[in-house]
PDB file of N, CA and C in Angstrom:
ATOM      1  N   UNK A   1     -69.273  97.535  -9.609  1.00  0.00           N
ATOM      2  CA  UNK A   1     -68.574  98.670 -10.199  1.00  0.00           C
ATOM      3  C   UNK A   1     -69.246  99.958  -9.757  1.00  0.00           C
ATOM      4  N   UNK A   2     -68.280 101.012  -9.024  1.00  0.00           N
ATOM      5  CA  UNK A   2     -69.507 101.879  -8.677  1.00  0.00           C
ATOM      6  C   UNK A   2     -69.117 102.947  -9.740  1.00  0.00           C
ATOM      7  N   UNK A   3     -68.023 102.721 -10.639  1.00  0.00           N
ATOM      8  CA  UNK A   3     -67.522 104.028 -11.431  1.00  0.00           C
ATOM      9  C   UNK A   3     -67.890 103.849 -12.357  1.00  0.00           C
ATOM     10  N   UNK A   4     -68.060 103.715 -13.802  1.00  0.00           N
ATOM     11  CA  UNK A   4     -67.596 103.564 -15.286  1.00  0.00           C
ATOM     12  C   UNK A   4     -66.918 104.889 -16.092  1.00  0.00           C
ATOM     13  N   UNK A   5     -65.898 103.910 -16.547  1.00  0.00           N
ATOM     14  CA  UNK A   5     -64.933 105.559 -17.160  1.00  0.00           C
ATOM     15  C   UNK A   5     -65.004 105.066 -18.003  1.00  0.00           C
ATOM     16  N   UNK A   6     -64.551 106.334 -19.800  1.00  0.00           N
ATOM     17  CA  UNK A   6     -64.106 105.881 -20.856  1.00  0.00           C
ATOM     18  C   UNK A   6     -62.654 105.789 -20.577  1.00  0.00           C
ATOM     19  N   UNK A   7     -61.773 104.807 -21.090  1.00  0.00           N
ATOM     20  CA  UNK A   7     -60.768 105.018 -20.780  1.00  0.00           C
ATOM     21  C   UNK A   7     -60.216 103.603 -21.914  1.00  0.00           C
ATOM     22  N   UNK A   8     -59.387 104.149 -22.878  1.00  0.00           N
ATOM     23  CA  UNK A   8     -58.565 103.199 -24.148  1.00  0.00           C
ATOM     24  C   UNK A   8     -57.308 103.238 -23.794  1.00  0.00           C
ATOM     25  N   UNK A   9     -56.493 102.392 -24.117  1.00  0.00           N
ATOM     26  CA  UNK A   9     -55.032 101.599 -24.104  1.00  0.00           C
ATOM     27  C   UNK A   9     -55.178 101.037 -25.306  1.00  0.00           C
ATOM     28  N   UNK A  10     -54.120 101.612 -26.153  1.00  0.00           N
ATOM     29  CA  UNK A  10     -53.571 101.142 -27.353  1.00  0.00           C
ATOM     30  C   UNK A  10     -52.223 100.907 -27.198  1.00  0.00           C
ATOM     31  N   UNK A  11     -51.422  99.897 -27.916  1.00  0.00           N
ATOM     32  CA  UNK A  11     -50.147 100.001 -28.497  1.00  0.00           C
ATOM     33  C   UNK A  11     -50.102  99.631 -30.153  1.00  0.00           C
ATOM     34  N   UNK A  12     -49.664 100.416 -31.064  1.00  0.00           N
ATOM     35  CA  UNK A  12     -49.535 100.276 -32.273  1.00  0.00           C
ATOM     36  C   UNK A  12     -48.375 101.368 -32.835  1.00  0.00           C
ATOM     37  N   UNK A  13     -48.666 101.284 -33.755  1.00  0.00           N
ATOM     38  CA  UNK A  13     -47.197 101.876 -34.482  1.00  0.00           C
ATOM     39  C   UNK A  13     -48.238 103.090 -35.351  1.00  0.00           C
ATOM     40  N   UNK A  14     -47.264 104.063 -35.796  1.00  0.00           N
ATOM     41  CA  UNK A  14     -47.377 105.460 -36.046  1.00  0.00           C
ATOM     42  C   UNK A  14     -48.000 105.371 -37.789  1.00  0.00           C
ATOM     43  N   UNK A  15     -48.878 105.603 -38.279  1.00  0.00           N
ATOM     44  CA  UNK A  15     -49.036 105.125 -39.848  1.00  0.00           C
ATOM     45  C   UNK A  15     -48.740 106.607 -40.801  1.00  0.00           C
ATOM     46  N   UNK A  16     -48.163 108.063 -39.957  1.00  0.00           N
ATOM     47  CA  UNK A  16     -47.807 109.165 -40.867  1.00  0.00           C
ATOM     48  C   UNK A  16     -47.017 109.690 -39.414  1.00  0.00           C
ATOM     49  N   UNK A  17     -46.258 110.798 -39.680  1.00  0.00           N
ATOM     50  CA  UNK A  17     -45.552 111.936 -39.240  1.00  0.00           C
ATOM     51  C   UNK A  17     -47.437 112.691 -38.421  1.00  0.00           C
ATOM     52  N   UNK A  18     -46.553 113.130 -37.103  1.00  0.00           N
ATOM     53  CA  UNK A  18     -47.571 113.725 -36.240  1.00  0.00           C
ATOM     54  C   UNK A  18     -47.984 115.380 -36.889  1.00  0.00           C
ATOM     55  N   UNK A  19     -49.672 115.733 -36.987  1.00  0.00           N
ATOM     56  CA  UNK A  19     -49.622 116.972 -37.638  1.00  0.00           C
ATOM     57  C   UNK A  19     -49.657 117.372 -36.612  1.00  0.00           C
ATOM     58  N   UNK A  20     -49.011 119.113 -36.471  1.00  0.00           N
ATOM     59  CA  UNK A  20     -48.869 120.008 -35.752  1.00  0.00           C
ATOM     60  C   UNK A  20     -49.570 121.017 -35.836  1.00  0.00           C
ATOM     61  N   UNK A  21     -50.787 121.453 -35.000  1.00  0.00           N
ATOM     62  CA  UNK A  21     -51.327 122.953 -35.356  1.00  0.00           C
ATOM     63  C   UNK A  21     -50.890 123.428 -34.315  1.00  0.00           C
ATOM     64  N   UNK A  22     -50.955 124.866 -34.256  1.00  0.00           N
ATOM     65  CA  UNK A  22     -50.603 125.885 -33.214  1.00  0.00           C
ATOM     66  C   UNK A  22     -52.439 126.425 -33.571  1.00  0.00           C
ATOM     67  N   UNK A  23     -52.592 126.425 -32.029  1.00  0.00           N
ATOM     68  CA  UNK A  23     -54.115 127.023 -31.870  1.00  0.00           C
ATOM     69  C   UNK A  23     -53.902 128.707 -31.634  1.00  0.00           C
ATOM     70  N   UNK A  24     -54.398 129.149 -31.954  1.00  0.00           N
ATOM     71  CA  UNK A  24     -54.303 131.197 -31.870  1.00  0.00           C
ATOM     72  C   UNK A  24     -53.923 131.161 -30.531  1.00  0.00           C
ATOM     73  N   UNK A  25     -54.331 130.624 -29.392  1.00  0.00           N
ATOM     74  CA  UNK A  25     -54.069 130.651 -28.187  1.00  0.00           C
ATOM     75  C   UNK A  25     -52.362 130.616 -27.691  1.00  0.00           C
ATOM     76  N   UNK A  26     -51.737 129.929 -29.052  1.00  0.00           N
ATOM     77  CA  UNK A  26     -50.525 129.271 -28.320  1.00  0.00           C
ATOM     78  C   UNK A  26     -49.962 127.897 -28.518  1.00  0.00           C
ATOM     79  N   UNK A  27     -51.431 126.987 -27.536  1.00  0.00           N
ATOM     80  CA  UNK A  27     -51.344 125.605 -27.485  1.00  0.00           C
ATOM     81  C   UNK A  27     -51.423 125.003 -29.033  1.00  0.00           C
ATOM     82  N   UNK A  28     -50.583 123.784 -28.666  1.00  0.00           N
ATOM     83  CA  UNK A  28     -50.165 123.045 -30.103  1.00  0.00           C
ATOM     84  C   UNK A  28     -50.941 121.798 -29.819  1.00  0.00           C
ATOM     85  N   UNK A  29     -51.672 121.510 -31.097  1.00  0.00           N
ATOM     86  CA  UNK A  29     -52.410 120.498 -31.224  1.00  0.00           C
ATOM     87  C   UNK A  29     -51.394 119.250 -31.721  1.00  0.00           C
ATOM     88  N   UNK A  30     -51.002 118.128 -31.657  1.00  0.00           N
ATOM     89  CA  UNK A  30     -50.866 117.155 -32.550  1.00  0.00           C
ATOM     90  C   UNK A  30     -51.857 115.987 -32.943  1.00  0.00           C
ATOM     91  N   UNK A  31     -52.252 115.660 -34.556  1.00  0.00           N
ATOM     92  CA  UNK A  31     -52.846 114.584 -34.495  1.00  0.00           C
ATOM     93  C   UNK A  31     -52.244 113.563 -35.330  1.00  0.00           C
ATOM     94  N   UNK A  32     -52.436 112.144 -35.165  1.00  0.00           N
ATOM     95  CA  UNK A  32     -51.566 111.517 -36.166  1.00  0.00           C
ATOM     96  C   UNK A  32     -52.276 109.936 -35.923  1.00  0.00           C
ATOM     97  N   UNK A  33     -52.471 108.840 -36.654  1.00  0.00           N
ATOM     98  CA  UNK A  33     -53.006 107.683 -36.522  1.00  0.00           C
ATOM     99  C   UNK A  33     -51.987 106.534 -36.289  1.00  0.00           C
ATOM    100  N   UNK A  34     -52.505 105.624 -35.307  1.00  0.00           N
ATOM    101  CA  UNK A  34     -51.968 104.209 -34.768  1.00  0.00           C
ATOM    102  C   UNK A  34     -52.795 103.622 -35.685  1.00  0.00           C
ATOM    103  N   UNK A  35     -51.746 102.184 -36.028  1.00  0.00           N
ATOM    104  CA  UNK A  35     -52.104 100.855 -36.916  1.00  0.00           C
ATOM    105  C   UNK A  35     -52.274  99.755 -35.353  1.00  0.00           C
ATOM    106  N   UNK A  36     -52.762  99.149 -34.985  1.00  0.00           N
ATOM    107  CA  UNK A  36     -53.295  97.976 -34.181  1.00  0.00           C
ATOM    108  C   UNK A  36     -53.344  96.838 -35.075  1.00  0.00           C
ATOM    109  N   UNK A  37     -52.905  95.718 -34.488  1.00  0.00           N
ATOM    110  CA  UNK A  37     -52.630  94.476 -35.726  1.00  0.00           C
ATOM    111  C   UNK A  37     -53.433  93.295 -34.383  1.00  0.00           C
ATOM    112  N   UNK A  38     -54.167  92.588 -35.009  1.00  0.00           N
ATOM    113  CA  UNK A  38     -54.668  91.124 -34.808  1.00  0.00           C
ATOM    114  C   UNK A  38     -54.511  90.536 -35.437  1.00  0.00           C
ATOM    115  N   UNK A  39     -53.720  88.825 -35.059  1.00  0.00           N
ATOM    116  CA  UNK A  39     -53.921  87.912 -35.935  1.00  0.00           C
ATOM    117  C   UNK A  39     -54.746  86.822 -35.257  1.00  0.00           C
ATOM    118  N   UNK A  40     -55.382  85.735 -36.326  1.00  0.00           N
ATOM    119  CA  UNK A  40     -56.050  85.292 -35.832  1.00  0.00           C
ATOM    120  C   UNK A  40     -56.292  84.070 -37.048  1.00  0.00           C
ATOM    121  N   UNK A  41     -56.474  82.494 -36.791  1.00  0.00           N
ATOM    122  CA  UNK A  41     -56.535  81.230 -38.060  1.00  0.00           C
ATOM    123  C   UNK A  41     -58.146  81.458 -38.703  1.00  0.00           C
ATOM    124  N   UNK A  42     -58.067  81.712 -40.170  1.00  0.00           N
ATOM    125  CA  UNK A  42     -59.400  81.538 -40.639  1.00  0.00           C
ATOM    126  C   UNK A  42     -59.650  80.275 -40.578  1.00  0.00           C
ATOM    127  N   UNK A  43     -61.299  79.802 -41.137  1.00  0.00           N
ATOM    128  CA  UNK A  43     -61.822  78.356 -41.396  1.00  0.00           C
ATOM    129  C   UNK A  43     -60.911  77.554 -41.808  1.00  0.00           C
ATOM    130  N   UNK A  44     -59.665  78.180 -43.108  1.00  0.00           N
ATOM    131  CA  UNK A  44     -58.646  77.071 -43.688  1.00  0.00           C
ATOM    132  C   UNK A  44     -57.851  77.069 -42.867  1.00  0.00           C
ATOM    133  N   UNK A  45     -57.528  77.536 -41.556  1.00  0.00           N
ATOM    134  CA  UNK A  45     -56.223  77.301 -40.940  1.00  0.00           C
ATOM    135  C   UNK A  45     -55.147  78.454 -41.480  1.00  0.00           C
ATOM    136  N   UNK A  46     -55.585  79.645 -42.427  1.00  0.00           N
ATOM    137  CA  UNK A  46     -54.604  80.207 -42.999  1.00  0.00           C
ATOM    138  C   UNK A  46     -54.485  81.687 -41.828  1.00  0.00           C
ATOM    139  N   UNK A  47     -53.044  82.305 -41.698  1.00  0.00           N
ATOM    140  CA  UNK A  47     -53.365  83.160 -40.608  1.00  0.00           C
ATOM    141  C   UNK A  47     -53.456  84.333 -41.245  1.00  0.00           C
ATOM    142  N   UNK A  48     -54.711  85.147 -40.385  1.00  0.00           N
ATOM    143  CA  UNK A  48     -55.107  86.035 -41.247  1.00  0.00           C
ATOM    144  C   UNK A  48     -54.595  87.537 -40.429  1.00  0.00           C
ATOM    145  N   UNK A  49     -54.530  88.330 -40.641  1.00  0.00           N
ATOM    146  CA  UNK A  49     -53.803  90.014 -39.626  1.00  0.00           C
ATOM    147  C   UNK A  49     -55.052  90.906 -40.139  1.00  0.00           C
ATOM    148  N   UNK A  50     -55.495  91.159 -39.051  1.00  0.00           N
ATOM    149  CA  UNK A  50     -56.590  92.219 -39.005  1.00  0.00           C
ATOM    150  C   UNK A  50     -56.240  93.607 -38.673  1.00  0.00           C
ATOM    151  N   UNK A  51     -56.143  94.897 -39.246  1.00  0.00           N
ATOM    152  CA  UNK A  51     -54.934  96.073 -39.014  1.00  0.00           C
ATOM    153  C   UNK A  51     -56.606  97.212 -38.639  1.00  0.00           C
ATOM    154  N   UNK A  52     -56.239  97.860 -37.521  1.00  0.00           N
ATOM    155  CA  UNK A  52     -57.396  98.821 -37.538  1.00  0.00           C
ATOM    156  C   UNK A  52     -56.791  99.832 -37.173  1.00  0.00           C
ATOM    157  N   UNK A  53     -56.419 101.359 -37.884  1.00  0.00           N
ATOM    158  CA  UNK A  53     -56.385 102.541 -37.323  1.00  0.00           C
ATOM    159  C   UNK A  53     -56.982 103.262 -36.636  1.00  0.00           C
ATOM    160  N   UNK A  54     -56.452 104.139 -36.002  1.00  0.00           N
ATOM    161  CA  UNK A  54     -57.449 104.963 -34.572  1.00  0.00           C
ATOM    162  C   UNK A  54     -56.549 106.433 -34.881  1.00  0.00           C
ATOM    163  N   UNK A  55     -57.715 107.330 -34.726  1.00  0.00           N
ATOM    164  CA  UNK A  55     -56.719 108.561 -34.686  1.00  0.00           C
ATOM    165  C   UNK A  55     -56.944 109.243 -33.420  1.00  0.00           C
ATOM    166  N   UNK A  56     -55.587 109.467 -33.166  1.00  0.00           N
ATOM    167  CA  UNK A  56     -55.468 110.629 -31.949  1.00  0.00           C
ATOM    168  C   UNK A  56     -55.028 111.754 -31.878  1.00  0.00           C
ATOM    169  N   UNK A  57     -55.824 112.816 -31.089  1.00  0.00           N
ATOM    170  CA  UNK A  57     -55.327 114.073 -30.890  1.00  0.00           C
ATOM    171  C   UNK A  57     -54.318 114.127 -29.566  1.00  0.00           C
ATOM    172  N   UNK A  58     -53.358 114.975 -29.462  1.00  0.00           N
ATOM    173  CA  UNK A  58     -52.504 115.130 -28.075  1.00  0.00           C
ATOM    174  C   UNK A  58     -52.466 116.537 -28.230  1.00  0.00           C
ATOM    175  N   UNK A  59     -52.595 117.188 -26.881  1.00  0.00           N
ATOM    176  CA  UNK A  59     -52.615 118.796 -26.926  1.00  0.00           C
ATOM    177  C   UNK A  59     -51.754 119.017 -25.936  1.00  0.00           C
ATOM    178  N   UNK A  60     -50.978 120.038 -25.745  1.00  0.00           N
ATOM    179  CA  UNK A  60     -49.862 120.600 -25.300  1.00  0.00           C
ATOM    180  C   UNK A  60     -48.715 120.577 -25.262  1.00  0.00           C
ATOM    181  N   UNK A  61     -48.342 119.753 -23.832  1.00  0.00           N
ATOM    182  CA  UNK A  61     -47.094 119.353 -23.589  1.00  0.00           C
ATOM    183  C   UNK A  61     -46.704 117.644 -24.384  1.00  0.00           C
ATOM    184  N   UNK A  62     -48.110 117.319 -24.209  1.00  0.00           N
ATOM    185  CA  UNK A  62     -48.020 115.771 -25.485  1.00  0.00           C
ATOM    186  C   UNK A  62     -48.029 115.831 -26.966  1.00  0.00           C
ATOM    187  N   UNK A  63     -48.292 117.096 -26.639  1.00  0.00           N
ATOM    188  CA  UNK A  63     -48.261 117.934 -28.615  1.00  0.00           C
ATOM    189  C   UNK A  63     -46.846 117.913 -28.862  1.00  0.00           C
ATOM    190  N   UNK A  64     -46.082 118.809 -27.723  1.00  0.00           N
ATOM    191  CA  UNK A  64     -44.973 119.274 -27.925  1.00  0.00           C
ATOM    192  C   UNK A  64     -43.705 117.786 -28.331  1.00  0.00           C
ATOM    193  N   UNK A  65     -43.895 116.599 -27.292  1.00  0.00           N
ATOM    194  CA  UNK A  65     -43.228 115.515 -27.162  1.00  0.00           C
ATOM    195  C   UNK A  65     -43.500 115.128 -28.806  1.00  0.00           C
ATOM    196  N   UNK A  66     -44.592 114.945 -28.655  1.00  0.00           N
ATOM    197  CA  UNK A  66     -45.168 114.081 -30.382  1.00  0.00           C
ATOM    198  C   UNK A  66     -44.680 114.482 -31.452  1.00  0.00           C
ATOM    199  N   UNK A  67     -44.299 115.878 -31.193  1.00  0.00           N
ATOM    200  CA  UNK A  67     -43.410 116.703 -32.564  1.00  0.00           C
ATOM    201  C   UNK A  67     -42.363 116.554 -32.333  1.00  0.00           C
ATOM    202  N   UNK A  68     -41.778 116.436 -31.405  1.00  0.00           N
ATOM    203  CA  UNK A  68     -40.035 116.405 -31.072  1.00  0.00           C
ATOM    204  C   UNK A  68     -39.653 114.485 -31.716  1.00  0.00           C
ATOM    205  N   UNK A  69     -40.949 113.767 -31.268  1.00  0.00           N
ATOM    206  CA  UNK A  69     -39.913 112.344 -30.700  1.00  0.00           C
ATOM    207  C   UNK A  69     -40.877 111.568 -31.489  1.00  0.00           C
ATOM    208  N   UNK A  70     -42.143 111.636 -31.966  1.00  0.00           N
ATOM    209  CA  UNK A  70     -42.787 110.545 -32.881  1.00  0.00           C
ATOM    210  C   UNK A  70     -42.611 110.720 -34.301  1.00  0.00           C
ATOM    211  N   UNK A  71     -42.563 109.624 -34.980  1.00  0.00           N
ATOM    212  CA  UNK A  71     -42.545 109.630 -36.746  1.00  0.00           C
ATOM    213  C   UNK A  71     -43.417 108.475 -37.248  1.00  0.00           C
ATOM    214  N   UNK A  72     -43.424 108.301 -38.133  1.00  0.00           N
ATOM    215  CA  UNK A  72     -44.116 107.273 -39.394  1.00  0.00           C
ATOM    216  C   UNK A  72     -43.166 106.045 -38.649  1.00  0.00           C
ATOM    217  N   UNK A  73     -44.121 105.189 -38.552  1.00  0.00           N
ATOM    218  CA  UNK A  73     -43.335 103.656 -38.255  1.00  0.00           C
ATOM    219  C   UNK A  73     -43.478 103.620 -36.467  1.00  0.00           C
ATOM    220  N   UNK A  74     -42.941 103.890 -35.483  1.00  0.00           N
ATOM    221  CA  UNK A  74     -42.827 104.460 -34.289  1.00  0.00           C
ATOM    222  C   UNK A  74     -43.871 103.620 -33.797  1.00  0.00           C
ATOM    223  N   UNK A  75     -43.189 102.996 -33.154  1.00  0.00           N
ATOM    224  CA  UNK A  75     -44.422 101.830 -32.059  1.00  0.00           C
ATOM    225  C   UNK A  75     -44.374 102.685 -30.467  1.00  0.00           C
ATOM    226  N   UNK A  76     -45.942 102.764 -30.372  1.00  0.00           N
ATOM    227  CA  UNK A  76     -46.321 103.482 -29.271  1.00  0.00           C
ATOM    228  C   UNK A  76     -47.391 103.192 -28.215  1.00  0.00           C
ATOM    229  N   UNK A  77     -47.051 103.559 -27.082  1.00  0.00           N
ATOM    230  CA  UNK A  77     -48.619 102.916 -26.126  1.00  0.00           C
ATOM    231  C   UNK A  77     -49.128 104.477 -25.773  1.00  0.00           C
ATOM    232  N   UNK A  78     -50.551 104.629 -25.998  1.00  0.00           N
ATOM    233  CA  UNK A  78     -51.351 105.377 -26.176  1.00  0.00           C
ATOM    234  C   UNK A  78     -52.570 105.112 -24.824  1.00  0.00           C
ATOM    235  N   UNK A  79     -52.538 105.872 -23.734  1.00  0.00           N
ATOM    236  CA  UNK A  79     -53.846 106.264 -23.154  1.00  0.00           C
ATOM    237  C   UNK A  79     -54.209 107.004 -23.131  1.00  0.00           C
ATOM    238  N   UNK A  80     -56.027 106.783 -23.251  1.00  0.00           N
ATOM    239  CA  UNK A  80     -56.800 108.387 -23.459  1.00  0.00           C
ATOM    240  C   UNK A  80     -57.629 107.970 -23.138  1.00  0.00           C
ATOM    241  N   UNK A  81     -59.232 108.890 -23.685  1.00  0.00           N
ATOM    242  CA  UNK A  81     -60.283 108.720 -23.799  1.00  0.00           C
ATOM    243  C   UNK A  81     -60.745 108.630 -25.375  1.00  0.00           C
ATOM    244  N   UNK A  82     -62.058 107.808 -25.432  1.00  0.00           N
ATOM    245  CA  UNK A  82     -62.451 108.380 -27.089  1.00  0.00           C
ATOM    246  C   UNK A  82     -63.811 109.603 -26.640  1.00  0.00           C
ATOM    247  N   UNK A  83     -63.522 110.232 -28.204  1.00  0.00           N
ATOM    248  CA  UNK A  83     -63.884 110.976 -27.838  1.00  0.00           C
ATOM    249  C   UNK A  83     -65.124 111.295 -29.316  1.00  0.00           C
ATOM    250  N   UNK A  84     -65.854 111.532 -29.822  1.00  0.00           N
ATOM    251  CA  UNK A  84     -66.532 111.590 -30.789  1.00  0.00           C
ATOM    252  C   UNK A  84     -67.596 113.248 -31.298  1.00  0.00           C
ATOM    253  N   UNK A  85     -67.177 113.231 -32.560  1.00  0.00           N
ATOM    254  CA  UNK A  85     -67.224 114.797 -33.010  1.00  0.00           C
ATOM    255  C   UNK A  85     -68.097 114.725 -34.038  1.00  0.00           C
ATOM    256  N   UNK A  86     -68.824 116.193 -34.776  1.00  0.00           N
ATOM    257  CA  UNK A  86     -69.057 116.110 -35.848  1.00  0.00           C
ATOM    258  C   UNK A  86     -68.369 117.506 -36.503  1.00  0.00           C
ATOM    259  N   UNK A  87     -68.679 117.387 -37.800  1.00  0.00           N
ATOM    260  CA  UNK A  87     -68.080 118.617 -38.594  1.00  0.00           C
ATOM    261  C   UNK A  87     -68.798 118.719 -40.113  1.00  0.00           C
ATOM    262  N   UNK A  88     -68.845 120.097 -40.740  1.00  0.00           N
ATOM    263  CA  UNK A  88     -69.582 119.791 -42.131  1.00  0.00           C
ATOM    264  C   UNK A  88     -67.745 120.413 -43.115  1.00  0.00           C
ATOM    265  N   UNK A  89     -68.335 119.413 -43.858  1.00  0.00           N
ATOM    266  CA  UNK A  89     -66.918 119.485 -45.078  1.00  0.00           C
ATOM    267  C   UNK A  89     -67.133 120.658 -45.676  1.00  0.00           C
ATOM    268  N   UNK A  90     -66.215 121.050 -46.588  1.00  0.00           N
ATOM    269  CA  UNK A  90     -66.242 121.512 -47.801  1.00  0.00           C
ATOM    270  C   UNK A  90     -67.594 122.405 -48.347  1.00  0.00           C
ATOM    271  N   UNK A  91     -67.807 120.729 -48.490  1.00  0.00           N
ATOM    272  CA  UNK A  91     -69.253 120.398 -49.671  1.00  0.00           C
ATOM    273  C   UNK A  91     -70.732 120.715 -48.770  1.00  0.00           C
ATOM    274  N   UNK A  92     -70.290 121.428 -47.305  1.00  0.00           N
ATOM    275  CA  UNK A  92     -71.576 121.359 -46.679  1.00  0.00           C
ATOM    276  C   UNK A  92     -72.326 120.510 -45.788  1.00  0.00           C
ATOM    277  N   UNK A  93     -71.205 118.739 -46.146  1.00  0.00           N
ATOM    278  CA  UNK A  93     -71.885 117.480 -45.528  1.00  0.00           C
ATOM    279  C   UNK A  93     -72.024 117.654 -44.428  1.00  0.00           C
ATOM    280  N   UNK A  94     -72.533 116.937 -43.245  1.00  0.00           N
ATOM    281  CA  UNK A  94     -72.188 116.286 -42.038  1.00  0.00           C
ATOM    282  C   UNK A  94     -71.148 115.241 -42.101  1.00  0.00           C
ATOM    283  N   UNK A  95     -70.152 115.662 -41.503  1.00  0.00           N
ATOM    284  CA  UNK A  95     -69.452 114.137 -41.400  1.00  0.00           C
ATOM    285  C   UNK A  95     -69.083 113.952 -39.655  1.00  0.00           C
ATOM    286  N   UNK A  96     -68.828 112.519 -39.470  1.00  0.00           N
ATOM    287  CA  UNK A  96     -68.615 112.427 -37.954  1.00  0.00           C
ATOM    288  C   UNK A  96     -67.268 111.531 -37.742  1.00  0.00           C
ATOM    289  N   UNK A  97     -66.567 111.818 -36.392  1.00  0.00           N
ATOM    290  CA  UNK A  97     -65.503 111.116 -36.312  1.00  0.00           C
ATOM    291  C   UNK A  97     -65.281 110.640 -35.283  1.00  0.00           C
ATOM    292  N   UNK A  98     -64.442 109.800 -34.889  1.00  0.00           N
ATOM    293  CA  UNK A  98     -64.045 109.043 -33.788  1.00  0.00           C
ATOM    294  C   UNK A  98     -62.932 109.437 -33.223  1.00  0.00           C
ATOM    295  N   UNK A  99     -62.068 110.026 -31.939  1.00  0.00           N
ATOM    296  CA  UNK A  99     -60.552 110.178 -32.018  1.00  0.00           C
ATOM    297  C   UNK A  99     -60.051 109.732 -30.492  1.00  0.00           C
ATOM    298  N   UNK A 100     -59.139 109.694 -30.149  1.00  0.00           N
ATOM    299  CA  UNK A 100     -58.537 109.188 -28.927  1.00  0.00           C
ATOM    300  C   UNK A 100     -58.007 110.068 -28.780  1.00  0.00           C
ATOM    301  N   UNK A 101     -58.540 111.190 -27.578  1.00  0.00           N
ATOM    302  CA  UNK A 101     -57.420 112.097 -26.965  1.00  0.00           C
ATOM    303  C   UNK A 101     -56.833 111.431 -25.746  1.00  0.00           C
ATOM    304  N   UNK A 102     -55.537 111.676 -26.210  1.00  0.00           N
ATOM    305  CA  UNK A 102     -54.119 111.013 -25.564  1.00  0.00           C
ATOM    306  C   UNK A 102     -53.945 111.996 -24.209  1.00  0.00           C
ATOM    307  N   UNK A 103     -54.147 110.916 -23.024  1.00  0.00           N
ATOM    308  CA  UNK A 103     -53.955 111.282 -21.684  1.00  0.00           C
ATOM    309  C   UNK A 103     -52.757 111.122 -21.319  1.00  0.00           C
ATOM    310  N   UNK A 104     -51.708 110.218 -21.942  1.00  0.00           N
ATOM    311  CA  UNK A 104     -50.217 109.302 -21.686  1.00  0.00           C
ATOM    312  C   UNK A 104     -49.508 108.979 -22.524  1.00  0.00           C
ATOM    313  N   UNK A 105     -48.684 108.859 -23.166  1.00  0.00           N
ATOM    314  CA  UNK A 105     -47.795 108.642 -24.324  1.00  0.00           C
ATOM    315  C   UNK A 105     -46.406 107.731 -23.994  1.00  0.00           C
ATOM    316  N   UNK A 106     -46.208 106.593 -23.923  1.00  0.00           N
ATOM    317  CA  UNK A 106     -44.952 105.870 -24.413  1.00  0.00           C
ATOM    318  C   UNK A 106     -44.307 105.642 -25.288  1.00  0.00           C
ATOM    319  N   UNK A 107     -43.110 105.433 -25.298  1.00  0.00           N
ATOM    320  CA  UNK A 107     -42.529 105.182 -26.578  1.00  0.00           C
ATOM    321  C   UNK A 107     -41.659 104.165 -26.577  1.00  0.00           C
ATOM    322  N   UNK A 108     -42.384 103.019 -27.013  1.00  0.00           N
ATOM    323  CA  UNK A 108     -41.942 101.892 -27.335  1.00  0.00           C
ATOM    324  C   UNK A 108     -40.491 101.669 -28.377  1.00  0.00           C
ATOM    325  N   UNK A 109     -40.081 100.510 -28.493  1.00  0.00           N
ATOM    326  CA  UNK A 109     -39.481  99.886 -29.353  1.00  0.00           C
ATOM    327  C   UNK A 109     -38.061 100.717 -29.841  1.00  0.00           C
ATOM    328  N   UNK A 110     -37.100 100.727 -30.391  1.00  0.00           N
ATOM    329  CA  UNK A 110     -35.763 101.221 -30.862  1.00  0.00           C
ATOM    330  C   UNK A 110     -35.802 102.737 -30.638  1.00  0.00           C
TER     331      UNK A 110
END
């Protein structure tokens, strides 16, 4: 391997309506979270669905699509990068986050 990239592929479905900011600049942010489903037989043989959300940001012209054409429910294939942040709340905390900025956007299913 002479490269290593970050580089994620998701397909999952939409778990809220995409938020929309408009940055002072202009550019429109959207962020909104994918559900990812695994199933898989526990010890009893019973089948179990493992659901993990991921949140992603899309900026611009994938902002613009995401507000026009994604909703709650909306099965989607998602490439990006992850990307990892911190921020202090409110209250002063540190808190840290995980997000997938969206390089590609499909739109799966009905």
């Amino acid at each position: 391997m002479n490269s290593l990239k970050n580089k994620v592929q998701l397909i999952g479905n939409l778990g809220n309506d995409p938020e929309i900011i408009i940055m002072e600049n202009g550019t429109k942010l959207a962020k909104f979270s994918i559900a990812t489903n695994e199933s898989y037989k526990n010890a009893k043989g019973e089948k179990v669905t493992d659901t993990q959300w991921h949140n992603i940001v899309a900026w611009g012209k994938l902002a613009e699509i995401s507000e026009d054409f994604l909703s709650k429910g909306k099965e989607v294939m998602i490439e990006g990068k992850l990307m990892n942040r911190s921020y202090e709340n409110n209250e002063g905390e540190k808190r840290y986050i995980t997000e997938i900025k969206c390089n590609e956007l499909l739109m799966l299913g009905k």
